[in-house]
PDB file of N, CA and C in Angstrom:
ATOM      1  N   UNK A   1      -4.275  -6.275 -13.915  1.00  0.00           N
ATOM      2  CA  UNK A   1      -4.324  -6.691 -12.520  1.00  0.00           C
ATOM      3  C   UNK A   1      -4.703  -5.491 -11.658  1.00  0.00           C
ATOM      4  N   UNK A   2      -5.879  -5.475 -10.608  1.00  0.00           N
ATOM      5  CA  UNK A   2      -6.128  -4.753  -9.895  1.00  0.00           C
ATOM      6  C   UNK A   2      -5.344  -4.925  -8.466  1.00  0.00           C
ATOM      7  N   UNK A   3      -5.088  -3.966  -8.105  1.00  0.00           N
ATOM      8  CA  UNK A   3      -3.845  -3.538  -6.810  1.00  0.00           C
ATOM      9  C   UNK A   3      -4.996  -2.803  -5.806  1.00  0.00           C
ATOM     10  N   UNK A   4      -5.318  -3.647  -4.736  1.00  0.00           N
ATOM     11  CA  UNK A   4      -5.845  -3.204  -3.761  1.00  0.00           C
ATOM     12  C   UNK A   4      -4.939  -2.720  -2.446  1.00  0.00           C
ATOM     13  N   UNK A   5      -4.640  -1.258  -2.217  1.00  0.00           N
ATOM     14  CA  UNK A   5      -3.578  -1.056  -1.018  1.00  0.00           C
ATOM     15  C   UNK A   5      -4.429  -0.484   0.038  1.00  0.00           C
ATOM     16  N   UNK A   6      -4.743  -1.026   1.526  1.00  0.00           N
ATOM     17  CA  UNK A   6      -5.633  -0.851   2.753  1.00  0.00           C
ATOM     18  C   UNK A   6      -4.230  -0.245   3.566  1.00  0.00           C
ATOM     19  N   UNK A   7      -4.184   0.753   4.316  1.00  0.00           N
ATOM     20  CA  UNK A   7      -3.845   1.766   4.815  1.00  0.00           C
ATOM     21  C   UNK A   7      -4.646   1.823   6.304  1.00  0.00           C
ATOM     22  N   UNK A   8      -4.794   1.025   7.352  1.00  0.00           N
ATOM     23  CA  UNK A   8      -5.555   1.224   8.635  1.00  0.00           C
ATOM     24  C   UNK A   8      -5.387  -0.044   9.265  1.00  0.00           C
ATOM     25  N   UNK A   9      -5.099   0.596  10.587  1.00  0.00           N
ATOM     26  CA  UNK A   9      -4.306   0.055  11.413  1.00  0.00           C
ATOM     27  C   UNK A   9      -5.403  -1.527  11.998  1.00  0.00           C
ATOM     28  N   UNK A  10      -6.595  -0.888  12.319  1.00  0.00           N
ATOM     29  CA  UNK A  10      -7.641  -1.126  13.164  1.00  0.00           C
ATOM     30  C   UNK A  10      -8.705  -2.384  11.713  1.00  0.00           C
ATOM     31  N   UNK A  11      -8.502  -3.218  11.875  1.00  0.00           N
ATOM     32  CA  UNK A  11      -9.421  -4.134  11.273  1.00  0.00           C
ATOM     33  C   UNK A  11     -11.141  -4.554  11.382  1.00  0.00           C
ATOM     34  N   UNK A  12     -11.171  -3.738  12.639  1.00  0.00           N
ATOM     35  CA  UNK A  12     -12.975  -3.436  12.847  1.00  0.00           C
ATOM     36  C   UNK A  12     -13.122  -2.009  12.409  1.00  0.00           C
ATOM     37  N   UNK A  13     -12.290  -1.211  11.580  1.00  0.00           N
ATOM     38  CA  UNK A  13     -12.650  -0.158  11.224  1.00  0.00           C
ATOM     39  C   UNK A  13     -13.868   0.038  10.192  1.00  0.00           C
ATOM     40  N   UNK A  14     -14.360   1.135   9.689  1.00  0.00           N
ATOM     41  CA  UNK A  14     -15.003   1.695   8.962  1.00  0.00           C
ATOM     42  C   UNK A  14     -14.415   1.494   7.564  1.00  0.00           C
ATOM     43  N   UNK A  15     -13.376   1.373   7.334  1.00  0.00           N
ATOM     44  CA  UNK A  15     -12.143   1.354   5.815  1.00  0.00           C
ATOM     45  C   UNK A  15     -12.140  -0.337   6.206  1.00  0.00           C
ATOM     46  N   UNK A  16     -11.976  -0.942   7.050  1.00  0.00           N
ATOM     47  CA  UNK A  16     -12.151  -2.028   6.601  1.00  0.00           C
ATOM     48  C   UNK A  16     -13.108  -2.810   5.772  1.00  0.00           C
ATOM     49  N   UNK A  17     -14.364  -1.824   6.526  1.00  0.00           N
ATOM     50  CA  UNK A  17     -16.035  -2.503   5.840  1.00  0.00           C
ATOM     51  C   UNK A  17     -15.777  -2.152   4.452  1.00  0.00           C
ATOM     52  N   UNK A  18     -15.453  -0.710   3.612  1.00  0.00           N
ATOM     53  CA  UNK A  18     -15.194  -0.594   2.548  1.00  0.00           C
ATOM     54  C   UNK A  18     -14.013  -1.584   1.923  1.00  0.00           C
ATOM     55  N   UNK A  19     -13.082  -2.093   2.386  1.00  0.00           N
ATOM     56  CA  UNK A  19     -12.411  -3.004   1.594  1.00  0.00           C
ATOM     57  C   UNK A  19     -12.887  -3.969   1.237  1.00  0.00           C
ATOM     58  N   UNK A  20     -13.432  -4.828   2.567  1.00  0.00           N
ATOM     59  CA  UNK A  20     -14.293  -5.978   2.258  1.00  0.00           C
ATOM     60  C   UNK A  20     -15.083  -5.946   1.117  1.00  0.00           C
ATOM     61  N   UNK A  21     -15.801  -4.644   1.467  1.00  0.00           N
ATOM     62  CA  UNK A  21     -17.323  -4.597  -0.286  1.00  0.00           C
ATOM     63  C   UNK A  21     -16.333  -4.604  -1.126  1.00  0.00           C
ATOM     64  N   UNK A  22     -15.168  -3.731  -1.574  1.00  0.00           N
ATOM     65  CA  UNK A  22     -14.588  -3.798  -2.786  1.00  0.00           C
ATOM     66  C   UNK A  22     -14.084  -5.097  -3.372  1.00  0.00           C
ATOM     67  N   UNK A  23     -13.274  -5.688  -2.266  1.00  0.00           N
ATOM     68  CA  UNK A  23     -12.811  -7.023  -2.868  1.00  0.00           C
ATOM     69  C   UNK A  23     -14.058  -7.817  -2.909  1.00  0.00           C
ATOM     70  N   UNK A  24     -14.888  -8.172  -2.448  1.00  0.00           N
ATOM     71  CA  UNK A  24     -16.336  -8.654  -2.610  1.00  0.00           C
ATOM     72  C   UNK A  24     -16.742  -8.293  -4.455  1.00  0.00           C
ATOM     73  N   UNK A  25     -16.765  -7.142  -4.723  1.00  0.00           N
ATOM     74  CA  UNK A  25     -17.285  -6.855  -5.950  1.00  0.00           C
ATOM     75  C   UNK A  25     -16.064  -7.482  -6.580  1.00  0.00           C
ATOM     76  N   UNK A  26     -14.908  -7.060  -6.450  1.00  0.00           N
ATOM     77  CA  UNK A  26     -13.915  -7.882  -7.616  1.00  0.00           C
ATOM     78  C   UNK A  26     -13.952  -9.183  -7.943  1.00  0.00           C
ATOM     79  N   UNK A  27     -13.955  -9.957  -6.746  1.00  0.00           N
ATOM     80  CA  UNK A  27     -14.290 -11.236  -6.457  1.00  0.00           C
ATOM     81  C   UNK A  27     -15.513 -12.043  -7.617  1.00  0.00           C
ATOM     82  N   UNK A  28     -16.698 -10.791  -7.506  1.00  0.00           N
ATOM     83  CA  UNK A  28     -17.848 -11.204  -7.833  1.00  0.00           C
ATOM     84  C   UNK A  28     -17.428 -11.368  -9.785  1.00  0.00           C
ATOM     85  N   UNK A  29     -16.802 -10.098  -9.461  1.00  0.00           N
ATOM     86  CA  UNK A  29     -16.698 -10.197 -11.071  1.00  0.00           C
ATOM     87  C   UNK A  29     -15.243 -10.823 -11.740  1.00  0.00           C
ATOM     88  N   UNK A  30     -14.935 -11.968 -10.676  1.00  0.00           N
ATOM     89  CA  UNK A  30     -14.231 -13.057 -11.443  1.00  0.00           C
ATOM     90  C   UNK A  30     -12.575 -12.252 -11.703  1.00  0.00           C
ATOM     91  N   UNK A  31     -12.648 -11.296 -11.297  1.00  0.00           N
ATOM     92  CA  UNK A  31     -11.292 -10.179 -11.342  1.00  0.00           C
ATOM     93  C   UNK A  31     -10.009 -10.451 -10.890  1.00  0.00           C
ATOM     94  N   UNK A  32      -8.769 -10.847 -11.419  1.00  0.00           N
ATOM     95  CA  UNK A  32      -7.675 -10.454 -10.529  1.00  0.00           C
ATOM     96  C   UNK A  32      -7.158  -9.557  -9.781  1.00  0.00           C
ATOM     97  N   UNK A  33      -7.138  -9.950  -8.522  1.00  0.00           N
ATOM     98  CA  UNK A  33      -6.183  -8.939  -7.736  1.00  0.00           C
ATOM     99  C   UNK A  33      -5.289  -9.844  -6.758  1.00  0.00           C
ATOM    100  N   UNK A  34      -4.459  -8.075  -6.289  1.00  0.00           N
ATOM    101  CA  UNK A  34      -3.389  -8.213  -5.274  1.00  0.00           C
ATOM    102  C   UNK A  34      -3.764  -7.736  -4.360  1.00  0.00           C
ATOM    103  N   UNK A  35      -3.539  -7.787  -3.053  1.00  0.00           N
ATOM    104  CA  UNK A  35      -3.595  -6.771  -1.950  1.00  0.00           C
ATOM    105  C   UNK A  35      -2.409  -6.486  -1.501  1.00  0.00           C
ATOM    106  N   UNK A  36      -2.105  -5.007  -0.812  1.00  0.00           N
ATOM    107  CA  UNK A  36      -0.772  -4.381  -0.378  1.00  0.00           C
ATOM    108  C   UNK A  36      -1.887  -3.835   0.940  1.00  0.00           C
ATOM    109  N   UNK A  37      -1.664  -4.529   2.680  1.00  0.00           N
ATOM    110  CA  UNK A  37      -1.658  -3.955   3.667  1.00  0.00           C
ATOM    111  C   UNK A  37      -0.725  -4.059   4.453  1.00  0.00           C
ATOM    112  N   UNK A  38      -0.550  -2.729   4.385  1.00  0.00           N
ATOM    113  CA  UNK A  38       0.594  -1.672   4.645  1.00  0.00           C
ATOM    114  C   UNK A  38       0.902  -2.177   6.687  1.00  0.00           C
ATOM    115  N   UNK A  39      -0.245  -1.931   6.884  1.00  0.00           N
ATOM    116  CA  UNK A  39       0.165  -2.744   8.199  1.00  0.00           C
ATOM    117  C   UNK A  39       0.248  -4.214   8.751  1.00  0.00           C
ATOM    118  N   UNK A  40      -0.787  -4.747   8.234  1.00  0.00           N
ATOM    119  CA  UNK A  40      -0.409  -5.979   8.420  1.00  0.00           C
ATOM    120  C   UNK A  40       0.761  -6.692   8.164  1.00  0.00           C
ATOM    121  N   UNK A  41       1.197  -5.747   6.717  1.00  0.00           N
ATOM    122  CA  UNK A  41       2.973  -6.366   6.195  1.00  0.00           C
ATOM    123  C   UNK A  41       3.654  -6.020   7.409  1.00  0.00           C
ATOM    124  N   UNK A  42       3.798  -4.709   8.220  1.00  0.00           N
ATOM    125  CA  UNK A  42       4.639  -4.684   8.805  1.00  0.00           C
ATOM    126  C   UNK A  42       5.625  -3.538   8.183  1.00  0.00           C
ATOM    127  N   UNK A  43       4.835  -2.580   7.115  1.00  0.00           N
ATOM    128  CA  UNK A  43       5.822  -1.929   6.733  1.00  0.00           C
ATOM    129  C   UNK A  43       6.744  -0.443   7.469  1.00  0.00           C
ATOM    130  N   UNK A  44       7.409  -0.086   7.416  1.00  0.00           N
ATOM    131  CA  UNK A  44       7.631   0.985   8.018  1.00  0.00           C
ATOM    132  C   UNK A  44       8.041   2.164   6.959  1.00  0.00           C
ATOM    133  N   UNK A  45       7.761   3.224   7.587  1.00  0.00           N
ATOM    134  CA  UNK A  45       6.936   4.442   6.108  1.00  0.00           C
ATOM    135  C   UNK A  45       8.253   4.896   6.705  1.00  0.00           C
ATOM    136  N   UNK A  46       9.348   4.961   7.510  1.00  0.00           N
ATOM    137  CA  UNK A  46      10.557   6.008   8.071  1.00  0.00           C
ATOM    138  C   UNK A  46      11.456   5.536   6.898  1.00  0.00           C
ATOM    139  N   UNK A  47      11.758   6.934   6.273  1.00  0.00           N
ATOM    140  CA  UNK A  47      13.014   6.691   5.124  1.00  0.00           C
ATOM    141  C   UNK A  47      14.463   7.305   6.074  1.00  0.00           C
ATOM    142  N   UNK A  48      14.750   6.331   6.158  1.00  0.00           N
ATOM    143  CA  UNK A  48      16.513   6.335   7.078  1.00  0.00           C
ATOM    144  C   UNK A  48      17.305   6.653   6.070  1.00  0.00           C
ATOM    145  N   UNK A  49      18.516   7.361   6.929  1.00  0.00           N
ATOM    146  CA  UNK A  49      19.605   8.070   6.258  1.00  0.00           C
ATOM    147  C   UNK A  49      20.552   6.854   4.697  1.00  0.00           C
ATOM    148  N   UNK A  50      20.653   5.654   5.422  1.00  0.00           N
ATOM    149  CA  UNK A  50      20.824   4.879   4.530  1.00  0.00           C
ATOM    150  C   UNK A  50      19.904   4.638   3.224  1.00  0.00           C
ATOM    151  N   UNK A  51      18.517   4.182   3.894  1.00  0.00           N
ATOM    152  CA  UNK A  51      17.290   4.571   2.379  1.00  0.00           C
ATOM    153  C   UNK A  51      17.414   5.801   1.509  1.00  0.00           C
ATOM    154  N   UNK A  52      17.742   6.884   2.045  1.00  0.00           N
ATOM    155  CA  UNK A  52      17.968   7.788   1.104  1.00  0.00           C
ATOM    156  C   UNK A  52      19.183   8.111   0.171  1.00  0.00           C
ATOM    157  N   UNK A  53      19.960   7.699   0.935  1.00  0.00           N
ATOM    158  CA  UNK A  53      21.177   7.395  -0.112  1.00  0.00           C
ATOM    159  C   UNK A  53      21.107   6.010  -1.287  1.00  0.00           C
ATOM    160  N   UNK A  54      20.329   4.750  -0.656  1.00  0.00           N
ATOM    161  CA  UNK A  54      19.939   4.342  -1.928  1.00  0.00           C
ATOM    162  C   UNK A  54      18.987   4.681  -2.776  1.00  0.00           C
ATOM    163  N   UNK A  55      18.078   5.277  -2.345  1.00  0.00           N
ATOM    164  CA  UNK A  55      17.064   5.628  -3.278  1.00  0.00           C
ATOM    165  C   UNK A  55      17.331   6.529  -4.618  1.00  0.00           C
ATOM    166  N   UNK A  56      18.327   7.739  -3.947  1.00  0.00           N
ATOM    167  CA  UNK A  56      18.840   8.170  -5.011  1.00  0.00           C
ATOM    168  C   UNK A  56      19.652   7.890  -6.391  1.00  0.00           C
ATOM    169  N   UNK A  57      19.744   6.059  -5.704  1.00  0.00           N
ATOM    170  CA  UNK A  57      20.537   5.462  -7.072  1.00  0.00           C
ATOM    171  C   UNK A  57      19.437   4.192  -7.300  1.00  0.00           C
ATOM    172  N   UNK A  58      17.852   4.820  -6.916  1.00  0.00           N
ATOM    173  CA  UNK A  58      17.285   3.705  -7.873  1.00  0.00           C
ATOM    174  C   UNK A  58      17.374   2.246  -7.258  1.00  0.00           C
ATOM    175  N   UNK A  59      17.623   1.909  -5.711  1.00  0.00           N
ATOM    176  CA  UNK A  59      18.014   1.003  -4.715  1.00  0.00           C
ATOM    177  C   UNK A  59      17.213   1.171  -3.546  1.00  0.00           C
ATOM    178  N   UNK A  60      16.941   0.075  -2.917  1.00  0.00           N
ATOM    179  CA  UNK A  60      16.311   0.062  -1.771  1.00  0.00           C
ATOM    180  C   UNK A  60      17.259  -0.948  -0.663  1.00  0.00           C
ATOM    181  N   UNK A  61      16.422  -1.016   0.553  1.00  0.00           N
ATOM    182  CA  UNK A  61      17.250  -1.739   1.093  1.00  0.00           C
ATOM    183  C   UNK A  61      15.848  -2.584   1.823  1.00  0.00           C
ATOM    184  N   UNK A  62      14.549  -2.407   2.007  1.00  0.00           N
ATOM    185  CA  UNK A  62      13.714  -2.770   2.881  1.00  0.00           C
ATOM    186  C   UNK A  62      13.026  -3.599   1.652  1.00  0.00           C
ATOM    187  N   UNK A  63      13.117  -5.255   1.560  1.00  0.00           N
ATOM    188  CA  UNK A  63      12.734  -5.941   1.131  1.00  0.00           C
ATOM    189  C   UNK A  63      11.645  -6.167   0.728  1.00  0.00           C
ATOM    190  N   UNK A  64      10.323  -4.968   1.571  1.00  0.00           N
ATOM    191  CA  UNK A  64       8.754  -5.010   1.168  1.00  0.00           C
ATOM    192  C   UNK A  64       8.952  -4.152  -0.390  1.00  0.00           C
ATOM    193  N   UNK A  65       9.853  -3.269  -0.121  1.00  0.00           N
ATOM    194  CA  UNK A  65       9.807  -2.173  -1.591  1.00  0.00           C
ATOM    195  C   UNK A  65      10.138  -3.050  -2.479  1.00  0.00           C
ATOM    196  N   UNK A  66      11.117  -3.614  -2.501  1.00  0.00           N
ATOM    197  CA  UNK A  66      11.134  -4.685  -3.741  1.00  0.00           C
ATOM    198  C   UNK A  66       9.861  -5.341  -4.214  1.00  0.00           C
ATOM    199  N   UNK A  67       9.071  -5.933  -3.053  1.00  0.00           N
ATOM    200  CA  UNK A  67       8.125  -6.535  -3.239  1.00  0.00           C
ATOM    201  C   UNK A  67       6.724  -6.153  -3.922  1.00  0.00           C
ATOM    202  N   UNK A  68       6.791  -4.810  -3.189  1.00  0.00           N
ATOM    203  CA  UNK A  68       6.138  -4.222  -3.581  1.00  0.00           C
ATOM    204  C   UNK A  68       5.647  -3.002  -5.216  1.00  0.00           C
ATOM    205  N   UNK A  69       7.292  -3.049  -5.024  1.00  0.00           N
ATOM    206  CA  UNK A  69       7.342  -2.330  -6.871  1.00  0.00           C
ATOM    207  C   UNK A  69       6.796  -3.307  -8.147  1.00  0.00           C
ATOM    208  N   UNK A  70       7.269  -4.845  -7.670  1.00  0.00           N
ATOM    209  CA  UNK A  70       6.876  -5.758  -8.598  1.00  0.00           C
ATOM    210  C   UNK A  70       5.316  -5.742  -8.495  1.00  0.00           C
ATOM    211  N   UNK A  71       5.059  -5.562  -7.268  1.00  0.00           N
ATOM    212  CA  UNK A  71       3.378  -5.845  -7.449  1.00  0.00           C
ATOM    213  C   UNK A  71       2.870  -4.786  -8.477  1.00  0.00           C
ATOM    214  N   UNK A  72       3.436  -3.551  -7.943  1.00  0.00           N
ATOM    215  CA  UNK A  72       2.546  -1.946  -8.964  1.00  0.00           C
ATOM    216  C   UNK A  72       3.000  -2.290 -10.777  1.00  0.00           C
ATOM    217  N   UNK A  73       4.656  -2.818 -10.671  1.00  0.00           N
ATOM    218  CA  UNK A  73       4.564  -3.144 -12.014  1.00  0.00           C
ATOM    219  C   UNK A  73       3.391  -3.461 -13.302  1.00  0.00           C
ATOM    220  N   UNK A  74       3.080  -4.840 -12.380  1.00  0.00           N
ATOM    221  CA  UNK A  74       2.243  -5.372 -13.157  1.00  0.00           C
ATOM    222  C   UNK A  74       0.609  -4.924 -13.351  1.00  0.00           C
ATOM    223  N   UNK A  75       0.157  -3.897 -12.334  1.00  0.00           N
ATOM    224  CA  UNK A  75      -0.881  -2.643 -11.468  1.00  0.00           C
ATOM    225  C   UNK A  75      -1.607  -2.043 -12.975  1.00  0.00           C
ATOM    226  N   UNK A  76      -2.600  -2.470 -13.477  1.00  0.00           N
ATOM    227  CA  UNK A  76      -3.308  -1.066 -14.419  1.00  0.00           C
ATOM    228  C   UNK A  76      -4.170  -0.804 -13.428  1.00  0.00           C
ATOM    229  N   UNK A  77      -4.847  -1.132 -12.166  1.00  0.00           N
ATOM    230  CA  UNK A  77      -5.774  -0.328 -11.543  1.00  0.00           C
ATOM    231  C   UNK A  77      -5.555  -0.548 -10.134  1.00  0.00           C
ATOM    232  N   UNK A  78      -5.276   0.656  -9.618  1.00  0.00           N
ATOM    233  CA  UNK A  78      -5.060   0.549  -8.402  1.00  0.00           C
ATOM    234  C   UNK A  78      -6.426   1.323  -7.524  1.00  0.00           C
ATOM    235  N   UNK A  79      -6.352   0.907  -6.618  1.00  0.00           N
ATOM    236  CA  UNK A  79      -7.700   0.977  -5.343  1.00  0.00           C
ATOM    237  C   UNK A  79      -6.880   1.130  -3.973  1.00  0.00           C
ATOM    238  N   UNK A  80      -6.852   2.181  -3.623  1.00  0.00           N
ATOM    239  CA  UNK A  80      -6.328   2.590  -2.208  1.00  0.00           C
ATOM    240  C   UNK A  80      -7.475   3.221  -1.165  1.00  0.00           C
ATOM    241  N   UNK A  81      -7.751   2.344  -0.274  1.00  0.00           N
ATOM    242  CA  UNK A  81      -9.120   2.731   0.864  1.00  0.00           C
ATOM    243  C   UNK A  81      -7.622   3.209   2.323  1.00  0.00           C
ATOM    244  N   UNK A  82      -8.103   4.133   2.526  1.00  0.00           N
ATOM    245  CA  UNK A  82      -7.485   5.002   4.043  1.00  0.00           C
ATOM    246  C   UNK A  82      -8.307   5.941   4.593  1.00  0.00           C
ATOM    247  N   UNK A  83      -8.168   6.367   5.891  1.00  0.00           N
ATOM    248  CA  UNK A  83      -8.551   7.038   6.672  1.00  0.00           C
ATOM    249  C   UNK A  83      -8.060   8.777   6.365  1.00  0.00           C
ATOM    250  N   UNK A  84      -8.687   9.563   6.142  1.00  0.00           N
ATOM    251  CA  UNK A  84      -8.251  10.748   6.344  1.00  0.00           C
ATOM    252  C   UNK A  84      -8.467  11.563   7.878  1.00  0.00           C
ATOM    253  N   UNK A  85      -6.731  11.516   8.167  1.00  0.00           N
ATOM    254  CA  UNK A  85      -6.465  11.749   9.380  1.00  0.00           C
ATOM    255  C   UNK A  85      -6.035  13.184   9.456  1.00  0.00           C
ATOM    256  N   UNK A  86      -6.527  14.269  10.328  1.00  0.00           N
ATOM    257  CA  UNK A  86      -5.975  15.876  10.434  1.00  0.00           C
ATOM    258  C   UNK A  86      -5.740  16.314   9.064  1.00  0.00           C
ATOM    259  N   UNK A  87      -7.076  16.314   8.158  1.00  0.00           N
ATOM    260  CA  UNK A  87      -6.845  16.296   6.872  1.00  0.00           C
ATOM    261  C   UNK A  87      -5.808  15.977   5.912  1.00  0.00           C
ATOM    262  N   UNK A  88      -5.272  14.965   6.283  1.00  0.00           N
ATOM    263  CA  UNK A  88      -4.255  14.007   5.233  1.00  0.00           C
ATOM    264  C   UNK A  88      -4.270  12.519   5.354  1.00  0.00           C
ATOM    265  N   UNK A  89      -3.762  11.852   4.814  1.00  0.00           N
ATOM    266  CA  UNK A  89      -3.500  10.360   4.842  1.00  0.00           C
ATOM    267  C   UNK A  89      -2.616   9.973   6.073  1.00  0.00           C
ATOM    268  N   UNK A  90      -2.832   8.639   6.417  1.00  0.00           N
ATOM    269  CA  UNK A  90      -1.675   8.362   7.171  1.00  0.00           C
ATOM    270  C   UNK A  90      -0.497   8.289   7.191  1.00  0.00           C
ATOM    271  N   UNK A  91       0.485   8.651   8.278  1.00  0.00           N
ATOM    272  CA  UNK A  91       1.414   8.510   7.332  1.00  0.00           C
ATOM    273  C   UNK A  91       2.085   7.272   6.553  1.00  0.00           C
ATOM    274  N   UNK A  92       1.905   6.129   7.391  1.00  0.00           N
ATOM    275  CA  UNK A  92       2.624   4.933   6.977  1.00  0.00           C
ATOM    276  C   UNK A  92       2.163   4.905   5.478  1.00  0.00           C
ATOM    277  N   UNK A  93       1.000   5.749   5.039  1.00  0.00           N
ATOM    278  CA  UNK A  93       0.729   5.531   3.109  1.00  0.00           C
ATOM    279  C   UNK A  93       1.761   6.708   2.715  1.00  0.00           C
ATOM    280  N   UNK A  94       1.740   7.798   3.445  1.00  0.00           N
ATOM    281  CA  UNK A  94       2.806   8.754   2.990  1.00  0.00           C
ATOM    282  C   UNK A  94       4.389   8.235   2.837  1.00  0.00           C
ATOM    283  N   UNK A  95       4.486   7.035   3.884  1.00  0.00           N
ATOM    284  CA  UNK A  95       5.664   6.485   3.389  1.00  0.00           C
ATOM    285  C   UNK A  95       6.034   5.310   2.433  1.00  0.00           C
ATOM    286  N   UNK A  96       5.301   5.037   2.506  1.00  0.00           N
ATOM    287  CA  UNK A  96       4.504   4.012   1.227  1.00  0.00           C
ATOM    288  C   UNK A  96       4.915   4.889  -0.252  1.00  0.00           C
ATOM    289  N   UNK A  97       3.957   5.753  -0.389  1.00  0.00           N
ATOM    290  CA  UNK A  97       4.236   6.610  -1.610  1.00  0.00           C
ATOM    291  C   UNK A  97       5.969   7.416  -2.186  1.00  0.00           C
ATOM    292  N   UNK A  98       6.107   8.026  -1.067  1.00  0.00           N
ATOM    293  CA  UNK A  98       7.911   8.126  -1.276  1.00  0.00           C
ATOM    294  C   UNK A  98       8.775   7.218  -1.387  1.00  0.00           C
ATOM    295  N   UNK A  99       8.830   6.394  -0.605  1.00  0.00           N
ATOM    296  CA  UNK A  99      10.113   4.793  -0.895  1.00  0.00           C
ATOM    297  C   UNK A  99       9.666   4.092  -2.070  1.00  0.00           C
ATOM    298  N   UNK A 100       8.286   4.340  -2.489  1.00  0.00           N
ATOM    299  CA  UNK A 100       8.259   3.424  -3.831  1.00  0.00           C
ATOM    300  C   UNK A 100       8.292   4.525  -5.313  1.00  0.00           C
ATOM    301  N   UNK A 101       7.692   5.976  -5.228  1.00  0.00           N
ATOM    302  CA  UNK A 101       7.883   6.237  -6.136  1.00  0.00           C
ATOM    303  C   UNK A 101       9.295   7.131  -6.574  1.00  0.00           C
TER     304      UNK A 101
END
């Protein structure tokens, strides 16, 4: 299963046009996928004093992470399109990446 995760806020963006072609080609080639957008879910990348105390036991408390671990589970190829902002990612993917891994 291919794991498509879009990272940008703005849906007339430039990373949008690249998502579109990508899922377009998957599409074409009859491919399964998922998509994970990070904003449209609504996720929030802030790990609170409570998140960090579960995390350390392997626990979450924000119901997208659940959701979202099951999706990467099942993940042999993942595809992440974002903006590189003040030479880094955004952060909402920076929080993305810590609460799940």
């Amino acid at each position: 299963m291919t794991t498509l995760i879009f990272a940008h806020p703005w849906h007339g963006s430039f990373n949008k046009a690249i998502f579109d072609i990508v899922r377009e080609c998957i599409d074409q080639k009859g491919r399964d996928y998922q998509v994970i957008d990070l904003n449209k879910d609504g996720f929030n990348p802030i790990m609170t004093e409570l998140e960090l105390g579960l995390f350390a036991e392997g626990k979450y408390s924000d119901s997208l992470v659940g959701k979202y671990q099951e999706m990467l589970r099942i993940t042999d190829e993942l595809i992440i399109i974002f903006p590189i902002w003040w030479f880094s990612m955004p952060a909402i993917l920076k929080g993305f990446l810590i609460k799940l891994c």
